[in-house]
C-alpha atoms as a PDB file:
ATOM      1  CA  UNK A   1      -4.901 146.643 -40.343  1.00  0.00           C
ATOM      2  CA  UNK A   2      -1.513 148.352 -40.120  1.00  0.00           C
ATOM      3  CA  UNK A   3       0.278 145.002 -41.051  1.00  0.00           C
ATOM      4  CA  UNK A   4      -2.003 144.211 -43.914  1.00  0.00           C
ATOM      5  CA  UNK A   5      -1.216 147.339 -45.402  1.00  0.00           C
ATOM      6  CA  UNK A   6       2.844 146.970 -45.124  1.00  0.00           C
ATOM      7  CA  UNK A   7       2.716 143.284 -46.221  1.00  0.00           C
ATOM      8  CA  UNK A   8       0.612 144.616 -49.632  1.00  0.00           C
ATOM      9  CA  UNK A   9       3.508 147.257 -49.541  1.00  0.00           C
ATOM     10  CA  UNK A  10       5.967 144.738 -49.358  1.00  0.00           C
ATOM     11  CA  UNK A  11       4.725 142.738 -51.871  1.00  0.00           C
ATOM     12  CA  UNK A  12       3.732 145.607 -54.617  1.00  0.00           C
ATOM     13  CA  UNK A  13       7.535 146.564 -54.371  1.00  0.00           C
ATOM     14  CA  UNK A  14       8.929 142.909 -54.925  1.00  0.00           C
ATOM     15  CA  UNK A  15       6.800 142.760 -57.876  1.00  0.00           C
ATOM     16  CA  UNK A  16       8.000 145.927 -59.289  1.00  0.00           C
ATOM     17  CA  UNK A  17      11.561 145.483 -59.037  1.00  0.00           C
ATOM     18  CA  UNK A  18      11.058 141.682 -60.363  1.00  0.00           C
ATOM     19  CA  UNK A  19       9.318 143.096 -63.031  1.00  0.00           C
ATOM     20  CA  UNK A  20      11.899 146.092 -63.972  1.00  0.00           C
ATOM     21  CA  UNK A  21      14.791 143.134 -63.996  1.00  0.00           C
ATOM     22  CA  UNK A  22      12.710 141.037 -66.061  1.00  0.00           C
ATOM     23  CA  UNK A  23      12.495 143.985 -68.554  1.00  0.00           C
ATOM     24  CA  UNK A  24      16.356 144.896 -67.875  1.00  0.00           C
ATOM     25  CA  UNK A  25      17.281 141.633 -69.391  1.00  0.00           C
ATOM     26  CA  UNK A  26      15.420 141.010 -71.746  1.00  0.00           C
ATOM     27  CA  UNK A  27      16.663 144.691 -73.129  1.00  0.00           C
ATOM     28  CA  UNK A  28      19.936 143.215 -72.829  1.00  0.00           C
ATOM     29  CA  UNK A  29      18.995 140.093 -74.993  1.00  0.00           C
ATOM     30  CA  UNK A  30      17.472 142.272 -77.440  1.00  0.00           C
ATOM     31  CA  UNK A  31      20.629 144.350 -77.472  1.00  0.00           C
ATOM     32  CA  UNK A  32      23.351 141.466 -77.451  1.00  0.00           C
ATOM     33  CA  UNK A  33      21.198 140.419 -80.767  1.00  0.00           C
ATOM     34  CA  UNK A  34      21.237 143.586 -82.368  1.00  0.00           C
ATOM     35  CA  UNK A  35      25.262 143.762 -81.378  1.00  0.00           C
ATOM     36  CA  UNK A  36      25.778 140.260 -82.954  1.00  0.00           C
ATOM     37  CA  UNK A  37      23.615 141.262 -86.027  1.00  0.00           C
ATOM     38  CA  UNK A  38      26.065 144.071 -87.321  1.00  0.00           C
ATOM     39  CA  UNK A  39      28.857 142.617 -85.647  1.00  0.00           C
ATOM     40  CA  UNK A  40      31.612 143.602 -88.627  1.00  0.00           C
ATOM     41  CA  UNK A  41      33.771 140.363 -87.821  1.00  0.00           C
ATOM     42  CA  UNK A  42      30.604 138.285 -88.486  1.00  0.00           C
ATOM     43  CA  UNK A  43      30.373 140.143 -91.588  1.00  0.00           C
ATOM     44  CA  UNK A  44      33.900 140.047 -92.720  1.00  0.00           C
ATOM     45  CA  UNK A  45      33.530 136.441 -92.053  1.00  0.00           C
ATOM     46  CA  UNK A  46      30.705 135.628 -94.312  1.00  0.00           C
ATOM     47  CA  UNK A  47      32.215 138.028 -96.725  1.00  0.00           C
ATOM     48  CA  UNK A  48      35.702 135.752 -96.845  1.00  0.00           C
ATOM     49  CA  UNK A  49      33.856 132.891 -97.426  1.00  0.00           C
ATOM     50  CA  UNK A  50      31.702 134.314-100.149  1.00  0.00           C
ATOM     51  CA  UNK A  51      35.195 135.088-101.788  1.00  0.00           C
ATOM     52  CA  UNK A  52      37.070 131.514-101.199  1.00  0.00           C
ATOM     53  CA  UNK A  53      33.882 129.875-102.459  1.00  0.00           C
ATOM     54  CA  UNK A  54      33.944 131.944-106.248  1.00  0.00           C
ATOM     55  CA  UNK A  55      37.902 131.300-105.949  1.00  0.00           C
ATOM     56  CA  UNK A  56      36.965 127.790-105.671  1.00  0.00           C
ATOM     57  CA  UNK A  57      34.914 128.385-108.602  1.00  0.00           C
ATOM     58  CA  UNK A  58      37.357 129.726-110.230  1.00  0.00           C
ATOM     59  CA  UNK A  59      39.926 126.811-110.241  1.00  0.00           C
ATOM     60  CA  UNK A  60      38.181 124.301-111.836  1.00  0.00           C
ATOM     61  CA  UNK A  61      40.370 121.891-114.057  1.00  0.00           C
ATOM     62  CA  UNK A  62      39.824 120.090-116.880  1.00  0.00           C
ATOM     63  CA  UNK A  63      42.372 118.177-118.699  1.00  0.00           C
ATOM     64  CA  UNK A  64      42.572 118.818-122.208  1.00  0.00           C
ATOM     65  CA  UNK A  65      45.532 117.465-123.624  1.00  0.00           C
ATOM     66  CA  UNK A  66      48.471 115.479-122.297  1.00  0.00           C
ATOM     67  CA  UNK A  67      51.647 114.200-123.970  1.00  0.00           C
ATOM     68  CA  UNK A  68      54.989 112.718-122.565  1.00  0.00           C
ATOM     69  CA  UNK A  69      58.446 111.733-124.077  1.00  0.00           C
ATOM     70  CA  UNK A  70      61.334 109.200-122.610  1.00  0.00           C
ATOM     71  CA  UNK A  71      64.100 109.938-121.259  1.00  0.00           C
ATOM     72  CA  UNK A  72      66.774 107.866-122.662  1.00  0.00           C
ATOM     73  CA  UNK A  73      69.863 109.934-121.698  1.00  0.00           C
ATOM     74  CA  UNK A  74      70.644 109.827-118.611  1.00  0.00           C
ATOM     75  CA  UNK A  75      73.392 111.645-117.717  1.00  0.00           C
ATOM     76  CA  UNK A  76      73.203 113.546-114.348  1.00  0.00           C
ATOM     77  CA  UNK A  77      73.608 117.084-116.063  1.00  0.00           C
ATOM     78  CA  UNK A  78      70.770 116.437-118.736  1.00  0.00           C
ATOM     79  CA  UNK A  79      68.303 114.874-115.860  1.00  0.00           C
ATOM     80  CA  UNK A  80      69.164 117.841-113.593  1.00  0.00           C
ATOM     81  CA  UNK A  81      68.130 120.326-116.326  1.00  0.00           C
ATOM     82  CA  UNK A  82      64.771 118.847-117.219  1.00  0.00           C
ATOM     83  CA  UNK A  83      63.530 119.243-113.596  1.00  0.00           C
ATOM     84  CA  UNK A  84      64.947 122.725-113.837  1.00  0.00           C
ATOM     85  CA  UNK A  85      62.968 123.638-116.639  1.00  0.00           C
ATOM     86  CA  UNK A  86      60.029 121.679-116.331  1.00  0.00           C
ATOM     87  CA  UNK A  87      59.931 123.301-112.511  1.00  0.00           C
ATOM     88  CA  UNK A  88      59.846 126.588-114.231  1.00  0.00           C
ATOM     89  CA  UNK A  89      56.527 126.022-116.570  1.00  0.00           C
ATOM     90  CA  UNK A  90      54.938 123.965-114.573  1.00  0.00           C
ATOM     91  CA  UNK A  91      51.035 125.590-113.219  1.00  0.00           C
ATOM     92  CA  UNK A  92      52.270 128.963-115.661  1.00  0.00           C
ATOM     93  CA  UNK A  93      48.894 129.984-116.616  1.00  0.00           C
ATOM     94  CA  UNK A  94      48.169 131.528-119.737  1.00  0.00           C
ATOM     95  CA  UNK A  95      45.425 133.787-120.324  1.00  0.00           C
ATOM     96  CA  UNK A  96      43.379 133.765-123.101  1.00  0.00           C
ATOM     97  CA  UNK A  97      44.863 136.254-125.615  1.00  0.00           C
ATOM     98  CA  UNK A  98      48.058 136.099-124.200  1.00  0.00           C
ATOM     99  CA  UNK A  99      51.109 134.870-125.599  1.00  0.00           C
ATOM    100  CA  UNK A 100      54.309 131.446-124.316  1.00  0.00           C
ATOM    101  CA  UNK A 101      57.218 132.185-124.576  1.00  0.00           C
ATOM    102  CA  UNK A 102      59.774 129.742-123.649  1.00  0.00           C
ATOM    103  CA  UNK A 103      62.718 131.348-123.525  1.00  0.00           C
ATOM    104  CA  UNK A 104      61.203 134.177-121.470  1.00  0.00           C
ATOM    105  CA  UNK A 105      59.999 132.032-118.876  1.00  0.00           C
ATOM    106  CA  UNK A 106      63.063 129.611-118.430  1.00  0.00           C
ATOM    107  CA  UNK A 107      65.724 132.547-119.184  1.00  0.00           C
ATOM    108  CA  UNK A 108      69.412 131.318-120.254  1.00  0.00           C
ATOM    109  CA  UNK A 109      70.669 128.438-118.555  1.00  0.00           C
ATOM    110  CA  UNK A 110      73.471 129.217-116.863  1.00  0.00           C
ATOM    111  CA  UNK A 111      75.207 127.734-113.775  1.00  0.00           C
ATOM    112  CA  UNK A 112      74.032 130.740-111.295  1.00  0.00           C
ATOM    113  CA  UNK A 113      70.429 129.629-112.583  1.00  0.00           C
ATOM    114  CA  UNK A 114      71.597 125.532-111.126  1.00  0.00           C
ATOM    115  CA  UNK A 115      72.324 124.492-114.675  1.00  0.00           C
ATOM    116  CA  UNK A 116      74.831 121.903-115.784  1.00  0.00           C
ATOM    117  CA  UNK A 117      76.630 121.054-118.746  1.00  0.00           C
ATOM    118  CA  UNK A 118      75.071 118.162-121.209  1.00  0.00           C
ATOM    119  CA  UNK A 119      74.521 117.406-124.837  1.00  0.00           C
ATOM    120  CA  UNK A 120      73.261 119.722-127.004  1.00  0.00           C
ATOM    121  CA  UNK A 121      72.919 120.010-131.324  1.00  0.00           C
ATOM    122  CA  UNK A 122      75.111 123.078-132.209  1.00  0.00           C
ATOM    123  CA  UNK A 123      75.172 123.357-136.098  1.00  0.00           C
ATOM    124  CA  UNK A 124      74.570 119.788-136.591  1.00  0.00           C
ATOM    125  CA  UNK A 125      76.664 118.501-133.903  1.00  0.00           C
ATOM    126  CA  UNK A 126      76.342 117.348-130.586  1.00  0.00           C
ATOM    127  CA  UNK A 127      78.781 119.286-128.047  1.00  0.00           C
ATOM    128  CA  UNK A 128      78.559 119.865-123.953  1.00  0.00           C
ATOM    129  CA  UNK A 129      76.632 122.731-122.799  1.00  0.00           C
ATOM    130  CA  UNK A 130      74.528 124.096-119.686  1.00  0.00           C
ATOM    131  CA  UNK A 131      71.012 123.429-120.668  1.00  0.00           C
ATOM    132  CA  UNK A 132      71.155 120.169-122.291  1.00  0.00           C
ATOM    133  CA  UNK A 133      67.830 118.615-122.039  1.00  0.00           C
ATOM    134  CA  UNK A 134      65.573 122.030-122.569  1.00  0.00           C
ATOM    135  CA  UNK A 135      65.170 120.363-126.247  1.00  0.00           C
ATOM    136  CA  UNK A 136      63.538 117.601-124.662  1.00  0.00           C
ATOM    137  CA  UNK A 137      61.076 119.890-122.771  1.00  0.00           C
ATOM    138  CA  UNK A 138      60.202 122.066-125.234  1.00  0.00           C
ATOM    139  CA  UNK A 139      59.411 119.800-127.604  1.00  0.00           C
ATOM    140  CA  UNK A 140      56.894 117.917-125.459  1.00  0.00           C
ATOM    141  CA  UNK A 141      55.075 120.974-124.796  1.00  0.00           C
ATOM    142  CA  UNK A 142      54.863 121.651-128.269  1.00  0.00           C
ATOM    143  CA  UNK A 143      53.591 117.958-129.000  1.00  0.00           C
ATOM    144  CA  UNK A 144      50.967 118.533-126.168  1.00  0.00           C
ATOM    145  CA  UNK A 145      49.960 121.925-127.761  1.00  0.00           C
ATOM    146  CA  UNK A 146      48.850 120.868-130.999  1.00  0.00           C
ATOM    147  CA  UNK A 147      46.518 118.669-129.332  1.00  0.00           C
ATOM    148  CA  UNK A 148      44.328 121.974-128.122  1.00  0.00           C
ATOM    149  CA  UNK A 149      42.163 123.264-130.842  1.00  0.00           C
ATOM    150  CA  UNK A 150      42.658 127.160-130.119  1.00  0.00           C
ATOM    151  CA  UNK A 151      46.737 127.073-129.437  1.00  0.00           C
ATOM    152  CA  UNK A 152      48.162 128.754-132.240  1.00  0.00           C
ATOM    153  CA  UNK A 153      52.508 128.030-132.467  1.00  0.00           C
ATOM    154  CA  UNK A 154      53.795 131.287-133.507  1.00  0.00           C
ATOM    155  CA  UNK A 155      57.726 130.187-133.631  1.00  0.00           C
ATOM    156  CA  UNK A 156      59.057 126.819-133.580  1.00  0.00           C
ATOM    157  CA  UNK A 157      62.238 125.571-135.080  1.00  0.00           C
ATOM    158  CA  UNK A 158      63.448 122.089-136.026  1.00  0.00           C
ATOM    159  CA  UNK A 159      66.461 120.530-134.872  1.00  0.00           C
ATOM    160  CA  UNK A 160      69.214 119.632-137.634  1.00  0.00           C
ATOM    161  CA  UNK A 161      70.069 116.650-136.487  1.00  0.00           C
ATOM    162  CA  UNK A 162      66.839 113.871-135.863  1.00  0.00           C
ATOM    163  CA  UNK A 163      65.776 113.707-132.231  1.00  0.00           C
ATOM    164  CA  UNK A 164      64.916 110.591-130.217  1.00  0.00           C
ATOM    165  CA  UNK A 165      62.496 111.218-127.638  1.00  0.00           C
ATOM    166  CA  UNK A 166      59.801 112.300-130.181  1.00  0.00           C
ATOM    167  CA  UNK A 167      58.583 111.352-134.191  1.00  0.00           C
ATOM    168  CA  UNK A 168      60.559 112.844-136.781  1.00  0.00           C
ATOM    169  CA  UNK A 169      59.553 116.309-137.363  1.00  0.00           C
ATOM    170  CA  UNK A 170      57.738 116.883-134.547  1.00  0.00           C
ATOM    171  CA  UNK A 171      60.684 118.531-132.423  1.00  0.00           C
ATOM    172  CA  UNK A 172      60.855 122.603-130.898  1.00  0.00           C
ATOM    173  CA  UNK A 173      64.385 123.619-130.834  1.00  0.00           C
ATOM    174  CA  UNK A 174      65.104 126.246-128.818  1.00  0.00           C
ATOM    175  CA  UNK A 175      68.613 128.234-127.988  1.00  0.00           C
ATOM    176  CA  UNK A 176      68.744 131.380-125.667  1.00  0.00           C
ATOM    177  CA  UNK A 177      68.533 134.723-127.864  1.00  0.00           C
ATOM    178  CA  UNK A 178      68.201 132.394-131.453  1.00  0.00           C
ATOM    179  CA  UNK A 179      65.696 130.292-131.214  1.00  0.00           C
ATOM    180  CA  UNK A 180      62.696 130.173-129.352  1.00  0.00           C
ATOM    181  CA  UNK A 181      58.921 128.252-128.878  1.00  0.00           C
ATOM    182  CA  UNK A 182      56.476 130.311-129.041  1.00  0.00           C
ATOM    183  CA  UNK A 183      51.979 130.116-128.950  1.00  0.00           C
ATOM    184  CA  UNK A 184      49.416 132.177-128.585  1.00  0.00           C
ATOM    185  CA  UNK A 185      46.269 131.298-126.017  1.00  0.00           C
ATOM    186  CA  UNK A 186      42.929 131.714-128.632  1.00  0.00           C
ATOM    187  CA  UNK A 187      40.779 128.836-126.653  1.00  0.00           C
ATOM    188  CA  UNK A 188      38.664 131.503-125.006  1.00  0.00           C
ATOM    189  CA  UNK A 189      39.407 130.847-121.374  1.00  0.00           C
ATOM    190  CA  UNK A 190      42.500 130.501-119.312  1.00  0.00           C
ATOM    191  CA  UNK A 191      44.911 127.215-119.473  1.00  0.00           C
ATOM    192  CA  UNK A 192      47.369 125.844-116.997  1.00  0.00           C
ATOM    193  CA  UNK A 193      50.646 123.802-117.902  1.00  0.00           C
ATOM    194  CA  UNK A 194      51.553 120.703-115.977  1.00  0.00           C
ATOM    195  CA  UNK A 195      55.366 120.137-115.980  1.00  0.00           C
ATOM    196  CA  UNK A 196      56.993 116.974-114.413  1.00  0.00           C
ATOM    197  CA  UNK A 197      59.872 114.276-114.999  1.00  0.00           C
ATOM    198  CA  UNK A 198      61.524 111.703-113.047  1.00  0.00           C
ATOM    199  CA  UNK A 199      64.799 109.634-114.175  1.00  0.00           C
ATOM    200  CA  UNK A 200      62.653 107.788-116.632  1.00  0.00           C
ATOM    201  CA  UNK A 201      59.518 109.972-118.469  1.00  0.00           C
ATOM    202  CA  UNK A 202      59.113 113.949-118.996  1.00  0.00           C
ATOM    203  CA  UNK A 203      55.424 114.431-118.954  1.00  0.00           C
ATOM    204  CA  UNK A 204      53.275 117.682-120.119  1.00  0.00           C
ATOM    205  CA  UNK A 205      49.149 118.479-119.196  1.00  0.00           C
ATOM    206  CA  UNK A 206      47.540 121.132-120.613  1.00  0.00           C
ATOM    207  CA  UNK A 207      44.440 121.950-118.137  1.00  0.00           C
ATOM    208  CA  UNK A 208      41.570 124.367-118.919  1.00  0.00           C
ATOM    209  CA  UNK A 209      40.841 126.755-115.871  1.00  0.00           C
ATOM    210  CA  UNK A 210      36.858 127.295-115.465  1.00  0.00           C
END
């Protein structure tokens, strides 16, 4: 009788403590969960990529007007400026409203900025100067900005002499602290320039950033 009753002991107290584990974990489980729920990196994380998926929104490109020009000098002073330059412009966005300036973006050309000495038009004749080839750039940009209904030129200047690189007429001069290129941004949404050149072809996009 004795042993029947401490074997039912035995057994009633395995059962409890298996039971109270059981319970102990599955606390913990329900804990860990909880933990993990409001776990602020988890947050942060789905956060970030809530805000890299609107920036990616954000960046969408559409091309809205292209133009290049040839290069047809090709001295190393004149082909070392026109990656200068067009380095300088190229993905400057505009925003709508705002207002290109050339000569505030490129700044003078001097040697300290990498520079060299090529030809230029000073008062109807050509002459050696640092710079040489900004001509080129500028008026490209200005042939790709008439293309955009919504670009307004605010100051451009013609050359005195004819050009080569683009139709008669169709030229932006530009000189540091005379003569600049100038447009205002009334599209209604944001644009991006494209800038590039190689030894043979200086090429300008105009993108529109949705």
């Amino acid at each position: 009788m004795l042993k029947r009753i401490f074997l039912i002991f035995i057994l009633s107290t395995l059962i409890f403590l298996l039971c109270g584990c059981s319970k102990t974990e599955n606390k913990n489980k329900n804990l860990n969960t909880y933990n993990n729920t409001c776990d602020p990196t988890i947050l942060d994380k789905n956060s970030l990529n809530i805000e890299i998926f609107e920036k990616k929104q954000e960046t969408v490109e559409s091309e809205i007007a292209n133009f290049s020009t040839t290069i047809k000098s090709k001295s190393s002073g004149r082909l070392n400026n026109i990656r200068i330059t067009c380095s300088k412009i190229n993905t400057h966005v505009i925003e709508n409203g705002s207002e290109f300036s050339f000569e505030s973006i490129i700044g003078k050309s001097s040697p300290e900025a990498g520079y060299q000495k090529a030809d230029i038009f000073l008062n109807g004749k050509i002459v050696q100067a640092y710079g040489g080839g900004n001509c080129q750039v500028s008026s490209t940009l200005y042939n790709a900005v008439i293309l955009v209904n919504g670009l307004l030129v605010t100051e451009r200047h013609k050359h005195k002499r004819r050009v080569d690189y683009v139709p008669e007429g169709m030229d932006a001069a530009v000189s540091y602290g005379t003569s600049d290129f100038r447009f205002k941004n009334e599209c209604g949404y944001k644009i991006k320039i494209y800038a590039t050149s190689d030894d043979n072809n200086l090429n300008i996009k105009i993108v529109k950033l949705e």
